[in-house]
N, C-alpha and C. Protein backbone atom coordinates (compact mmCIF):
# COMPACT_ATOMS: atom_id res chain seq x y z
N UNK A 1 107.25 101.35 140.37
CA UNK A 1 108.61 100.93 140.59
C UNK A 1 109.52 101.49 139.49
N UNK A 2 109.06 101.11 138.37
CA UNK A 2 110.03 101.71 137.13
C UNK A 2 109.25 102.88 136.19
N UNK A 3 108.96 103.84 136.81
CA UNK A 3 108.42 104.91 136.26
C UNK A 3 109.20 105.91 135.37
N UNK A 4 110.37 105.86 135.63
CA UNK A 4 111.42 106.75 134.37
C UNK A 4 112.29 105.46 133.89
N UNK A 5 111.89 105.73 132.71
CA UNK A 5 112.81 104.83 131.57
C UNK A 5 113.51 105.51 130.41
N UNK A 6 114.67 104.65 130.52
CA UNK A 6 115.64 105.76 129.11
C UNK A 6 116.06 104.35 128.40
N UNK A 7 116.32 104.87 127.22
CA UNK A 7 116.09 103.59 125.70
C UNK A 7 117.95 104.11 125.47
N UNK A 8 118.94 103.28 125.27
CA UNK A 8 120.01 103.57 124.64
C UNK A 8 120.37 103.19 123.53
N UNK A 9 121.02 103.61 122.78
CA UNK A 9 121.61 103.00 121.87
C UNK A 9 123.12 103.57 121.44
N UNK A 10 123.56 103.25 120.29
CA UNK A 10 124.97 104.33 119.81
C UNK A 10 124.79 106.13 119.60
N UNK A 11 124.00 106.09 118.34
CA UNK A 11 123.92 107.39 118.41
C UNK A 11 122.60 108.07 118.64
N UNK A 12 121.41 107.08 119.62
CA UNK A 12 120.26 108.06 119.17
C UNK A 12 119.53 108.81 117.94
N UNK A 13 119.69 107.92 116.93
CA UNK A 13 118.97 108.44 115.88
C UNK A 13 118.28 106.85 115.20
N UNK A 14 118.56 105.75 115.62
CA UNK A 14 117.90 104.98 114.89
C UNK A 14 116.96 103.89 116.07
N UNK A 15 117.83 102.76 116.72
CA UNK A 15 116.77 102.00 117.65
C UNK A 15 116.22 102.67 118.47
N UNK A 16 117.27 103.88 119.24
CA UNK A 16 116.83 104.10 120.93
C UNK A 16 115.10 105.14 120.54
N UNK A 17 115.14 106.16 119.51
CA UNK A 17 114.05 107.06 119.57
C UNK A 17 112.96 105.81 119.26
N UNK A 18 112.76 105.12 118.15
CA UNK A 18 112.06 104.11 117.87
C UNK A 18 111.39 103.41 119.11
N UNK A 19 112.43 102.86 119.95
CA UNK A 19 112.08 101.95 121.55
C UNK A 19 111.51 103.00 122.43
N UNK A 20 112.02 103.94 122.62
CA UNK A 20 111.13 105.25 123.12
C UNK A 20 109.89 105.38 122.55
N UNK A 21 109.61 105.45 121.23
CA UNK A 21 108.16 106.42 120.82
C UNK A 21 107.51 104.72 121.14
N UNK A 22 108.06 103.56 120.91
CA UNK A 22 107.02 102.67 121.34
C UNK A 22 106.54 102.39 122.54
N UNK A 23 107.32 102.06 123.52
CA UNK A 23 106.85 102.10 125.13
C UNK A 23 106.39 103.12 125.65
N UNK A 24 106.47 104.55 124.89
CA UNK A 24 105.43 105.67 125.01
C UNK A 24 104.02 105.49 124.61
N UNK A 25 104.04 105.03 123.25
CA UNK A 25 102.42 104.24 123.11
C UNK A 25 101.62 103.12 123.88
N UNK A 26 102.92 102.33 124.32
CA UNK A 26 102.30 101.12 125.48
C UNK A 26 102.12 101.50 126.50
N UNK A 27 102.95 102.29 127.13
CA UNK A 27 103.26 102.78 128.64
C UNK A 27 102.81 104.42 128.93
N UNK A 28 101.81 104.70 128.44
CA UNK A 28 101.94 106.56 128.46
C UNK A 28 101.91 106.98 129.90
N UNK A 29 101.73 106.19 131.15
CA UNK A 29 101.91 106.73 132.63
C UNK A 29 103.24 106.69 133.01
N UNK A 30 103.76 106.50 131.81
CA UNK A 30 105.81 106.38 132.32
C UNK A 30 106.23 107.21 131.89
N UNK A 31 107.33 107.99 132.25
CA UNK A 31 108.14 109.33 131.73
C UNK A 31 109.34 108.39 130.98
N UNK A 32 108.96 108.54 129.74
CA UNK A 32 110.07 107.62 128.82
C UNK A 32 111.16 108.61 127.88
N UNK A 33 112.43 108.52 127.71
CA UNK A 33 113.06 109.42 126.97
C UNK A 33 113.83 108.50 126.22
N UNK A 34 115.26 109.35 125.44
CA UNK A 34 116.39 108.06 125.02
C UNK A 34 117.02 109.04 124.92
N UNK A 35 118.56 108.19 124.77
CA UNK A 35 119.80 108.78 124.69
C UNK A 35 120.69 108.10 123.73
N UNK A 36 122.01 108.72 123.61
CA UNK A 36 122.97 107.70 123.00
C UNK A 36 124.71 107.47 123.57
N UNK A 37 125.09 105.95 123.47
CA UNK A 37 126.23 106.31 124.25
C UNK A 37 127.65 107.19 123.48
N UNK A 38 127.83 107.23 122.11
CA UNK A 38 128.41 107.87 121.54
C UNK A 38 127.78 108.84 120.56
N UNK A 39 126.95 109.63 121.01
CA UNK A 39 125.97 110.64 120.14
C UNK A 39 127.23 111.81 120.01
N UNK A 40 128.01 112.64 121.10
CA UNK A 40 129.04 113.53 120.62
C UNK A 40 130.13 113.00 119.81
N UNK A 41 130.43 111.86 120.26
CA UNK A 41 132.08 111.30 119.18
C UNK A 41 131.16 111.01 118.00
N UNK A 42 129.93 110.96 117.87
CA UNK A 42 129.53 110.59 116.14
C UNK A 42 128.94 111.95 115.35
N UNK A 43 129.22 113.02 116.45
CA UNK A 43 128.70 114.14 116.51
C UNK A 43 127.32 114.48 115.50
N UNK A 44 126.46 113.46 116.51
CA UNK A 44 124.86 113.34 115.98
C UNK A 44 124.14 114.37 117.34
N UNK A 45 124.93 114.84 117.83
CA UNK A 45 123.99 116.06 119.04
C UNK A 45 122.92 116.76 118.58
N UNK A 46 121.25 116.48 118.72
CA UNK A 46 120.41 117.38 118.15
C UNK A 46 120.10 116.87 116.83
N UNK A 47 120.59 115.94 116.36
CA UNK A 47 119.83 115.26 114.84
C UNK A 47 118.30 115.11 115.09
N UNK A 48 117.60 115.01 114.17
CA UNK A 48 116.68 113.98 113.96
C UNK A 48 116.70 112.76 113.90
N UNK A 49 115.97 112.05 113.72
CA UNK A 49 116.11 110.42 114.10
C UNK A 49 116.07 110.27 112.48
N UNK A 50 116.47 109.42 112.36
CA UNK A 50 117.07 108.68 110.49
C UNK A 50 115.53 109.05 109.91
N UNK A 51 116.32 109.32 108.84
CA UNK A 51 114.64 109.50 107.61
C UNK A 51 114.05 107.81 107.62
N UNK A 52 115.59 106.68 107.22
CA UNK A 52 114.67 105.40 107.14
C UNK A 52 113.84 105.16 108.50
N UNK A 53 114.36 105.16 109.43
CA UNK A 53 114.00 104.85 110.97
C UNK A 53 112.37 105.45 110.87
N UNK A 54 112.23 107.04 110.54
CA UNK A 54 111.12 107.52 110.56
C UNK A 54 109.77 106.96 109.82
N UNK A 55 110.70 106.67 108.57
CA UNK A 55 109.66 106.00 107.80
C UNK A 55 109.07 105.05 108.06
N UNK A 56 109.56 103.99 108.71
CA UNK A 56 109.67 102.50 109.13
C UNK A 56 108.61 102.85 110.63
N UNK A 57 108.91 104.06 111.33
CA UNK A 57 107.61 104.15 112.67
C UNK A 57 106.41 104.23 111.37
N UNK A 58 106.52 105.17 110.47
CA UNK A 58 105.36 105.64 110.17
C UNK A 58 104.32 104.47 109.67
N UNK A 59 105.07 103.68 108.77
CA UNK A 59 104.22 102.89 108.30
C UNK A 59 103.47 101.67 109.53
N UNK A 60 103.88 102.25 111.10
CA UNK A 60 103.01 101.32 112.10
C UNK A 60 102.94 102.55 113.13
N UNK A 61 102.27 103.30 112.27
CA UNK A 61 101.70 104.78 113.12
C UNK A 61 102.00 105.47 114.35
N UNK A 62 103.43 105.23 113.83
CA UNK A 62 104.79 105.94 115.49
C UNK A 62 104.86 106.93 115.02
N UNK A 63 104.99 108.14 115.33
CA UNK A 63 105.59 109.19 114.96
C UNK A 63 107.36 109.70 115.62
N UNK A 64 108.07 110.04 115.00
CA UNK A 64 109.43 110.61 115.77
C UNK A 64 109.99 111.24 115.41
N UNK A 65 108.76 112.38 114.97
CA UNK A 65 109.15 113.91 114.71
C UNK A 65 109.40 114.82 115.79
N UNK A 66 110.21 115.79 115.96
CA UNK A 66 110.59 115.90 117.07
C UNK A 66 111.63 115.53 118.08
N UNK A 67 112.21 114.51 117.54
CA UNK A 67 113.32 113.88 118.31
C UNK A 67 114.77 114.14 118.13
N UNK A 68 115.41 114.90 119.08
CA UNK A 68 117.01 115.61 118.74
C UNK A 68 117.98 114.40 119.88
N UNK A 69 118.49 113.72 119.14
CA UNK A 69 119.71 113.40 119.62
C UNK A 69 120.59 113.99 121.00
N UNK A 70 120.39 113.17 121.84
CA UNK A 70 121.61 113.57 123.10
C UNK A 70 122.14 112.34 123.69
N UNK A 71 123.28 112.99 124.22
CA UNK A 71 124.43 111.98 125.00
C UNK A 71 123.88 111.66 126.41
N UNK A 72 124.53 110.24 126.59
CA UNK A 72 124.15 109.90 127.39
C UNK A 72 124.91 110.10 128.50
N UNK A 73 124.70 110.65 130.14
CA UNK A 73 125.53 111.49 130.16
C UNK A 73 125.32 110.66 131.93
N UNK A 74 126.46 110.76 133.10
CA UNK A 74 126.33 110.52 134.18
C UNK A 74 124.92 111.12 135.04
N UNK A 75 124.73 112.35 135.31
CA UNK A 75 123.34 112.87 135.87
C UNK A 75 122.19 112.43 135.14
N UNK A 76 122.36 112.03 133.38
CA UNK A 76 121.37 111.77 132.77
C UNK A 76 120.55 110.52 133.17
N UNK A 77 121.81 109.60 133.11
CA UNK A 77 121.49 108.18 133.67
C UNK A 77 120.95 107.97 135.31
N UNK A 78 121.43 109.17 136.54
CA UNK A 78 121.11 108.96 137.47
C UNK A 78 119.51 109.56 137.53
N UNK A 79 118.61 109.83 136.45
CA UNK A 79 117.63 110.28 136.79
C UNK A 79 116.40 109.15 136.52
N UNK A 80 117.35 108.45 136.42
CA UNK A 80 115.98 107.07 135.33
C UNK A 80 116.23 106.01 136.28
N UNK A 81 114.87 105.61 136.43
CA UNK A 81 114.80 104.22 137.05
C UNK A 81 115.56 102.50 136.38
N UNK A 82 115.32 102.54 134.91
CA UNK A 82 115.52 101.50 134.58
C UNK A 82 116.13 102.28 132.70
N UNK A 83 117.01 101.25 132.74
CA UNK A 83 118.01 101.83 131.11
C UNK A 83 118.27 100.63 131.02
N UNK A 84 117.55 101.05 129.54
CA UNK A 84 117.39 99.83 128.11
C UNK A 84 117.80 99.71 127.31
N UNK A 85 119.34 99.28 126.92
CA UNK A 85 119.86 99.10 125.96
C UNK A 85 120.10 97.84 124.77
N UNK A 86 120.34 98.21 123.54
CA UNK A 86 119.77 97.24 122.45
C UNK A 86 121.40 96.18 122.52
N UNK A 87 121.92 96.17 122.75
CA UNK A 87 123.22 95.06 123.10
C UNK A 87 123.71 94.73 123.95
N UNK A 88 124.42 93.46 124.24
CA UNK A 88 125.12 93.66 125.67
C UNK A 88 126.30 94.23 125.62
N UNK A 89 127.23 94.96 124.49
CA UNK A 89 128.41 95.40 124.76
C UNK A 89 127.66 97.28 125.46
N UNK A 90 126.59 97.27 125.42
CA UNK A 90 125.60 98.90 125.39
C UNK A 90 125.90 98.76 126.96
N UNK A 91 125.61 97.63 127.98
CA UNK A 91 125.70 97.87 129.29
C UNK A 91 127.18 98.17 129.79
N UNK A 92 128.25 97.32 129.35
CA UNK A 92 129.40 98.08 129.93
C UNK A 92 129.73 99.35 129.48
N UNK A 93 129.39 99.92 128.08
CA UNK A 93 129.56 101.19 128.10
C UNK A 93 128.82 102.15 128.47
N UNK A 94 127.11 102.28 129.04
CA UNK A 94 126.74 103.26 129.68
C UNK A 94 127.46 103.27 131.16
N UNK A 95 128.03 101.94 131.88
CA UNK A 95 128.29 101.42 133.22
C UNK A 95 129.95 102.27 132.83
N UNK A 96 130.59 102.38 131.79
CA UNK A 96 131.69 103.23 131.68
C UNK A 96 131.47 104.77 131.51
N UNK A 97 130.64 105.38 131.55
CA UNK A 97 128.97 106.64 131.12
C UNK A 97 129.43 106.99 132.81
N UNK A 98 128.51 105.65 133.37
CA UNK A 98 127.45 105.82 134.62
C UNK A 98 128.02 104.73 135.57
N UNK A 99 128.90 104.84 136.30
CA UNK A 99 129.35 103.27 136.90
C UNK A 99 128.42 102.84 137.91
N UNK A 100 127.21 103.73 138.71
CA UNK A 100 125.76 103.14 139.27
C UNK A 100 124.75 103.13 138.69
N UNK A 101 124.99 102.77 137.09
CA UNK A 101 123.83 102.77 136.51
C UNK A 101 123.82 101.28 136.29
N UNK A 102 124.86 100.38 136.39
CA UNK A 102 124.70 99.04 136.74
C UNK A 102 123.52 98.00 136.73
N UNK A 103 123.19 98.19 138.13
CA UNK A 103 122.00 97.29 138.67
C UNK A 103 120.86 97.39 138.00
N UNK A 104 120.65 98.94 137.35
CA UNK A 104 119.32 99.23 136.24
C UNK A 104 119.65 99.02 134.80
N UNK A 105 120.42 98.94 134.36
CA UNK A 105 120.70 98.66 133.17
C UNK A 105 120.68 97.32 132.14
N UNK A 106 119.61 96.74 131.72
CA UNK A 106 119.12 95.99 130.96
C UNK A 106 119.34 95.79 129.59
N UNK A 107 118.79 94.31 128.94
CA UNK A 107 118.33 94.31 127.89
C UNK A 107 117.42 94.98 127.07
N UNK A 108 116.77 95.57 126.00
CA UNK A 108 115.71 96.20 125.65
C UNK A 108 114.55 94.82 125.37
N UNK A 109 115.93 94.02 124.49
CA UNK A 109 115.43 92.63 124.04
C UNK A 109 115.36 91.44 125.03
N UNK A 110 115.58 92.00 126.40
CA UNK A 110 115.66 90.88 127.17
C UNK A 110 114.17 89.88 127.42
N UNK A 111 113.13 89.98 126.87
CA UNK A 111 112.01 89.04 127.15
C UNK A 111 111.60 88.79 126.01
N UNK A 112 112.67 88.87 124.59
CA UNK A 112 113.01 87.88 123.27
C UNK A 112 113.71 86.97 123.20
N UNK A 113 113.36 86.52 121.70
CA UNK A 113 114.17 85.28 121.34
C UNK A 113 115.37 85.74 121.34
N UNK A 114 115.68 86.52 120.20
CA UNK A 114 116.73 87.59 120.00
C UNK A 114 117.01 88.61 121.20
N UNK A 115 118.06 88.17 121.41
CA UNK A 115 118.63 90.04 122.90
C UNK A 115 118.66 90.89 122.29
N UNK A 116 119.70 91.00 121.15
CA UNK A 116 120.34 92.15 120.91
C UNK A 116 119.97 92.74 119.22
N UNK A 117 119.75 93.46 119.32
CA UNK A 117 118.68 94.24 118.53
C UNK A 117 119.52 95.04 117.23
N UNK A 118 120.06 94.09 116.27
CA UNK A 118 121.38 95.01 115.10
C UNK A 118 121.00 96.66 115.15
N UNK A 119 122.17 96.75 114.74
CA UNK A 119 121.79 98.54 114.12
C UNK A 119 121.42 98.44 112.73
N UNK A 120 120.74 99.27 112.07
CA UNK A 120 120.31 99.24 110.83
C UNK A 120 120.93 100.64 110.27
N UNK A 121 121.23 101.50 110.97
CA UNK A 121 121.73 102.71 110.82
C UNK A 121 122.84 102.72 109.28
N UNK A 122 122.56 103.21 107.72
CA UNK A 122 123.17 103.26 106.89
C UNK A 122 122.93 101.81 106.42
N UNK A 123 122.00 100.99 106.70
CA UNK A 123 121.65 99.84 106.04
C UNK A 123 120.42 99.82 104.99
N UNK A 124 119.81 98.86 104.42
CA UNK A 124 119.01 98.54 103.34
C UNK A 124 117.36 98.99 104.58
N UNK A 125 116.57 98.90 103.67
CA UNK A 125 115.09 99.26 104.56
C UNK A 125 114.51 97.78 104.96
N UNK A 126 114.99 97.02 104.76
CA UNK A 126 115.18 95.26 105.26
C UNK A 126 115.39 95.66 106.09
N UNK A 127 116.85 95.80 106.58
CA UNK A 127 117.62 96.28 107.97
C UNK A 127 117.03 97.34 108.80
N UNK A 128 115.78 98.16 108.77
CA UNK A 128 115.19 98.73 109.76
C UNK A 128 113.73 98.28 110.17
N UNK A 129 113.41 97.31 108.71
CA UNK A 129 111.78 96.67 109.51
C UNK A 129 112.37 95.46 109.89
N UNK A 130 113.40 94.84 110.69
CA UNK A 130 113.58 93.86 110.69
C UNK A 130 113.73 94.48 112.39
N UNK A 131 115.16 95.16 112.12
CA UNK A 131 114.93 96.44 113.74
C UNK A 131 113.16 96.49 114.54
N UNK A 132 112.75 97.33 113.67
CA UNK A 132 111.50 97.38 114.02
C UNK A 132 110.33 96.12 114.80
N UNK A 133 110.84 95.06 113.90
CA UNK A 133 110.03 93.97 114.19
C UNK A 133 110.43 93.41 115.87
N UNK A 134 111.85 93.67 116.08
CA UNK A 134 112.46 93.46 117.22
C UNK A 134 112.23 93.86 118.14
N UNK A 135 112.10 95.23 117.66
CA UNK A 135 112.00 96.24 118.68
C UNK A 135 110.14 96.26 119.05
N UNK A 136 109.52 96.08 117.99
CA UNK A 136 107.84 96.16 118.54
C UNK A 136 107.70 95.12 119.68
N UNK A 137 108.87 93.88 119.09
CA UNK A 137 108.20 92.60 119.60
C UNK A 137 108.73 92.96 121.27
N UNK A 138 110.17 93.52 121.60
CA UNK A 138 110.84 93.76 122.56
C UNK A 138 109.74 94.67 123.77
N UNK A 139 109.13 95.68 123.11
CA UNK A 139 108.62 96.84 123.88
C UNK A 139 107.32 96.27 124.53
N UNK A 140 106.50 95.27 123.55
CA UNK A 140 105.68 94.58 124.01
C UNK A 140 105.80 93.73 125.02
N UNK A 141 106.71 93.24 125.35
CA UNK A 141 107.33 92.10 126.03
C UNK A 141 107.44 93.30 127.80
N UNK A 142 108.00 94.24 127.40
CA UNK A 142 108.13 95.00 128.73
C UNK A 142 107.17 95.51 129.10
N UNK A 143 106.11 95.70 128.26
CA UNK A 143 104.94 96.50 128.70
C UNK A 143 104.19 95.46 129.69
N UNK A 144 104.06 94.40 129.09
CA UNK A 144 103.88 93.37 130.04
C UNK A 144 104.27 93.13 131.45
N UNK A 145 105.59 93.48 131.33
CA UNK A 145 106.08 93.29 132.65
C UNK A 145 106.65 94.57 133.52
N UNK A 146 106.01 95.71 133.08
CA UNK A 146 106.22 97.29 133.57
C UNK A 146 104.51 97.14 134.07
């Protein structure tokens, strides 16, 4: 049913690659990617994902080397079954992106305590294993129910 999944966030360099490389380790029969909804206005197109972000997979044996930043884009969104974004202000703006991306467009955190998943992006390394913790606990939660 939900075999293509895309992870959103702002700019694609800190939650969304993270929520990606994890439901890739839970889910490897799913074609999983990520995007971001303002990756050109933050003009992060083609970055790498944050050195802290990276560090923070590494020390729970994610890797997200390899990962270039892109926008999230109308055809992008019509190719994915289900889009996972870390806030609820994230759904009206991919739905301003993608206006039938609607009905698929979710919580990441929706089968947590916590929904919405801070940015840590330019924060303390508190602020990305705390992300992290969210986000492991979040991806787990869907793997379950994917």
């Amino acid at each position: 049913m939900f075999n293509k999944i895309l992870v959103v966030c702002v700019g694609n360099i800190c939650r969304s690659p993270t929520g990606e490389a994890l439901l890739k380790s839970l889910l490897p029969a799913k074609h999983i990617s990520s995007a971001g909804i303002a990756v050109e206005k933050s003009r992060l197109t083609g970055k790498p994902a944050d050195k802290m972000a990276s560090q923070v997979a590494e020390k729970h044996n994610i890797n997200l080397d390899g990962h270039a930043a892109r926008q999230l884009t109308q055809p992008l969104a019509a190719e994915y079954d289900l889009i996972l974004v870390m806030e609820k202000g994230h759904i009206d703006a991919v739905c301003e992106i993608a206006p039938t991306a609607r009905g698929k467009t979710m919580l990441f955190g929706q089968w947590i305590a916590q929904k919405d998943i801070p940015d840590p992006y330019r924060q303390s390394l508190e602020a990305f294993d705390f992300a992290w913790s969210l986000l492991d606990q979040a991806a787990n939660a869907w793997a379950k129910r994917l």
